[in-house]
C-alpha atoms as a PDB file:
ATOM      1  CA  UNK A   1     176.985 -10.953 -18.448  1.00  0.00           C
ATOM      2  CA  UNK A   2     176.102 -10.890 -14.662  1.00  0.00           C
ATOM      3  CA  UNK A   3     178.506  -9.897 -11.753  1.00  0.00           C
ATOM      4  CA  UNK A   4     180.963 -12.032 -10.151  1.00  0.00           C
ATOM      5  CA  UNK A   5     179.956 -12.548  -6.364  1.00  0.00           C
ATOM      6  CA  UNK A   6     182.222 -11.764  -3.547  1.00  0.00           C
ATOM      7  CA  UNK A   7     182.680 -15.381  -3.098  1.00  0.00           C
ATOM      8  CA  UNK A   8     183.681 -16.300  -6.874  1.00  0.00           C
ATOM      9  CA  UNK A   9     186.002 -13.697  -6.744  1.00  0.00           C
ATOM     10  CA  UNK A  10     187.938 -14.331  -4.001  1.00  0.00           C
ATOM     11  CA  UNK A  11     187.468 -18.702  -4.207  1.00  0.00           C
ATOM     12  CA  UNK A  12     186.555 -18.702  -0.864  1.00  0.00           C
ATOM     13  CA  UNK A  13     183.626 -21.419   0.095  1.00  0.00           C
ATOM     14  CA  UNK A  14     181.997 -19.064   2.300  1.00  0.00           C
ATOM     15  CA  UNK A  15     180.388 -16.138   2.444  1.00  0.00           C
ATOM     16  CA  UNK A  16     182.290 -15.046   5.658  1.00  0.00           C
ATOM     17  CA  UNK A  17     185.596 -16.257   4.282  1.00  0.00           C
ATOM     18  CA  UNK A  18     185.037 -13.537   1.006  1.00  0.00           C
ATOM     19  CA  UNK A  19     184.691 -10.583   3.498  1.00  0.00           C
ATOM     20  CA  UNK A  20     187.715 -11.650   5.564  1.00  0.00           C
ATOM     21  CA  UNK A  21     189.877 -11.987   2.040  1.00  0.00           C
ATOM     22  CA  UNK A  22     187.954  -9.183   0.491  1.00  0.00           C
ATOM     23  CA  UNK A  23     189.312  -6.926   2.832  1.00  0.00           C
ATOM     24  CA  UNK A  24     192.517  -8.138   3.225  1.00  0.00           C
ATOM     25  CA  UNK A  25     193.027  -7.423  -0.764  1.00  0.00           C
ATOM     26  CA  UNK A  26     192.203  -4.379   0.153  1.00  0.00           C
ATOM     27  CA  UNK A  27     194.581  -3.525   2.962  1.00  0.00           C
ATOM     28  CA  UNK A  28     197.164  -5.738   0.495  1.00  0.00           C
ATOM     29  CA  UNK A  29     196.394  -2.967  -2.186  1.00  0.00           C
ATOM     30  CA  UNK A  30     196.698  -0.301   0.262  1.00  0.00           C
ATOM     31  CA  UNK A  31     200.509  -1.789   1.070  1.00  0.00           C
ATOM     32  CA  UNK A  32     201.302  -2.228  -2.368  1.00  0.00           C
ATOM     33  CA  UNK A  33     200.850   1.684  -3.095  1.00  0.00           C
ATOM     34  CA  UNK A  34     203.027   2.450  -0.273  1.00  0.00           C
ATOM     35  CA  UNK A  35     205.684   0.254  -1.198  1.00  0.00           C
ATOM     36  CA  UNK A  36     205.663   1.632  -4.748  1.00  0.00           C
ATOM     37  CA  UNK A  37     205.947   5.124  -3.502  1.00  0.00           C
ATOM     38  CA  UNK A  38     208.597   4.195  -0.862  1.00  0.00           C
ATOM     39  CA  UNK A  39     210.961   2.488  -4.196  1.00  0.00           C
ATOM     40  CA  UNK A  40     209.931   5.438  -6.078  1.00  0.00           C
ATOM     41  CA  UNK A  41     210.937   8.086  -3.414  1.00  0.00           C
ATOM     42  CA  UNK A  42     214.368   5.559  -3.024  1.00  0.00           C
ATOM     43  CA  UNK A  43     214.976   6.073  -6.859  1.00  0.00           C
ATOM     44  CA  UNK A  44     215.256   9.698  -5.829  1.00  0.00           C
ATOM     45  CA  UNK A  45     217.885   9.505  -3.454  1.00  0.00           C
ATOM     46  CA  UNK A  46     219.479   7.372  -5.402  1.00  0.00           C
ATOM     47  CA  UNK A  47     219.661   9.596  -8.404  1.00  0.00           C
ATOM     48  CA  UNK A  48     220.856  12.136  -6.290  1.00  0.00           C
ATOM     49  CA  UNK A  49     223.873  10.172  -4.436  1.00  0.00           C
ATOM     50  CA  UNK A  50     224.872   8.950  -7.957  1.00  0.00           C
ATOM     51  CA  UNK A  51     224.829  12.651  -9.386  1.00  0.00           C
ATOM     52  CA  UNK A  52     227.000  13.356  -6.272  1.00  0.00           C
ATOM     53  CA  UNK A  53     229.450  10.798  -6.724  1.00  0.00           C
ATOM     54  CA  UNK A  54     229.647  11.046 -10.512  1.00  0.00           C
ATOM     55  CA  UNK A  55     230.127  15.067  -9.983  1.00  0.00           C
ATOM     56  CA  UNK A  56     233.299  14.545  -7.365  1.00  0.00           C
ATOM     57  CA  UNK A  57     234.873  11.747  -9.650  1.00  0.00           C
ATOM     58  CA  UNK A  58     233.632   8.635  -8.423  1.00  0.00           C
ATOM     59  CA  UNK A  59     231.832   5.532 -10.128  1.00  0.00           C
ATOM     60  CA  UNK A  60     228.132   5.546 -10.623  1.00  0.00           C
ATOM     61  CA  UNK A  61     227.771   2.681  -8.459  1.00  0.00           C
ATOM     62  CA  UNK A  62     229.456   1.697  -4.921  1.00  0.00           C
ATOM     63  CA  UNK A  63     229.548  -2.012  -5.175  1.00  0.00           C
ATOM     64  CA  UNK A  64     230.686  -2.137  -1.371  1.00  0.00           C
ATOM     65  CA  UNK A  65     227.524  -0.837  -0.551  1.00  0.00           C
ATOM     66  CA  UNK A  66     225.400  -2.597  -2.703  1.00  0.00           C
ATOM     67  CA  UNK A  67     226.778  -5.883  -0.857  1.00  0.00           C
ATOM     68  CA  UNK A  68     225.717  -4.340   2.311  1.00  0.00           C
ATOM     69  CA  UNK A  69     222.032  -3.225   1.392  1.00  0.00           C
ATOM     70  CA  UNK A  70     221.956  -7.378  -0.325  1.00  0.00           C
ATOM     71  CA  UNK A  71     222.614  -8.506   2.899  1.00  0.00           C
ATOM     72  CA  UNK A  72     220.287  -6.340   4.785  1.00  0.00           C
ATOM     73  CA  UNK A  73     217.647  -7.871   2.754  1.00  0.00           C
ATOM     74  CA  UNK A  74     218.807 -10.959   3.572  1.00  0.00           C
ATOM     75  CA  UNK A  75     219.469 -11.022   6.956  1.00  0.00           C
ATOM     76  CA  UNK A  76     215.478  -9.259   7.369  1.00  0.00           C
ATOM     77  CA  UNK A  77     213.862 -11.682   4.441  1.00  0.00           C
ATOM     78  CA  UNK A  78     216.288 -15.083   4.026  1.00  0.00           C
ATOM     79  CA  UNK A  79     217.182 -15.777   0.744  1.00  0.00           C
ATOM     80  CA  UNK A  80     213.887 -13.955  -1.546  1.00  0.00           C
ATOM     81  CA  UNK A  81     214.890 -10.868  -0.025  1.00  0.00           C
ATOM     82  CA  UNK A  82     218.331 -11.119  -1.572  1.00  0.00           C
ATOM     83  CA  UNK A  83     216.285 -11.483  -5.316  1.00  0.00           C
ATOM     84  CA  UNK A  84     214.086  -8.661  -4.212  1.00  0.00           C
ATOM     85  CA  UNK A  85     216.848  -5.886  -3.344  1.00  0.00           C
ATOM     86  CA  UNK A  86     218.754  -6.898  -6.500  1.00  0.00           C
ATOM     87  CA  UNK A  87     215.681  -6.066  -8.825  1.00  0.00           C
ATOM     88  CA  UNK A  88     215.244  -2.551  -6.313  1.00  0.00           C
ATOM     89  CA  UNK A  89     218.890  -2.142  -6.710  1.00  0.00           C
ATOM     90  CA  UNK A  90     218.368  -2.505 -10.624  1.00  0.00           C
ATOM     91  CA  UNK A  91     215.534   0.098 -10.548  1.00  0.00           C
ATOM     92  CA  UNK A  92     217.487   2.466  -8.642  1.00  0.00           C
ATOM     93  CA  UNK A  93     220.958   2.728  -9.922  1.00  0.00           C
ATOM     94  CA  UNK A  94     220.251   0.627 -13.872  1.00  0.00           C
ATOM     95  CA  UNK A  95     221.930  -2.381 -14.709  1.00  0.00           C
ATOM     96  CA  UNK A  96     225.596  -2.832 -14.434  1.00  0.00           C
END
């Protein structure tokens, strides 16, 4: 089996164009690790307010500020944001 070039890997029609995407993958990569690390450091915190509020008396979740991280994520991203802080919300605090 012989190696893919730069070029069929990336679909690019040029040789320049590969390097360009080639290393854009890579910084996209590079992002993608951070933002993985940034949910799973929020999944933290999150554990540890819910703890909190659980331990005082209080509901697992605090659906007024749910609605106010949803919008955040809307006002920043338009309406795909909304989608993406409801599946972080989900990985942070379970389904409800």
């Amino acid at each position: 089996m012989t190696a893919m070039t730069q070029t069929e890997k990336t679909g690019a029609r040029t040789d320049e164009a590969a390097t360009l995407i080639g290393g854009a993958r890579e910084r996209i990569d590079s992002l993608d690790d951070r933002i993985i690390g940034l949910i799973q450091e929020r999944m933290a915190v999150s554990a540890v307010i819910q703890e909190a509020r659980i331990s005082s008396g209080g509901r697992r979740v605090n659906l007024t500020r749910e609605m106010e991280v949803l919008g955040h994520y809307r006002d920043a991203l338009g309406k795909p944001g909304t989608a993406l802080a409801m599946t972080m919300l989900e990985l942070c605090r379970g389904r409800i």
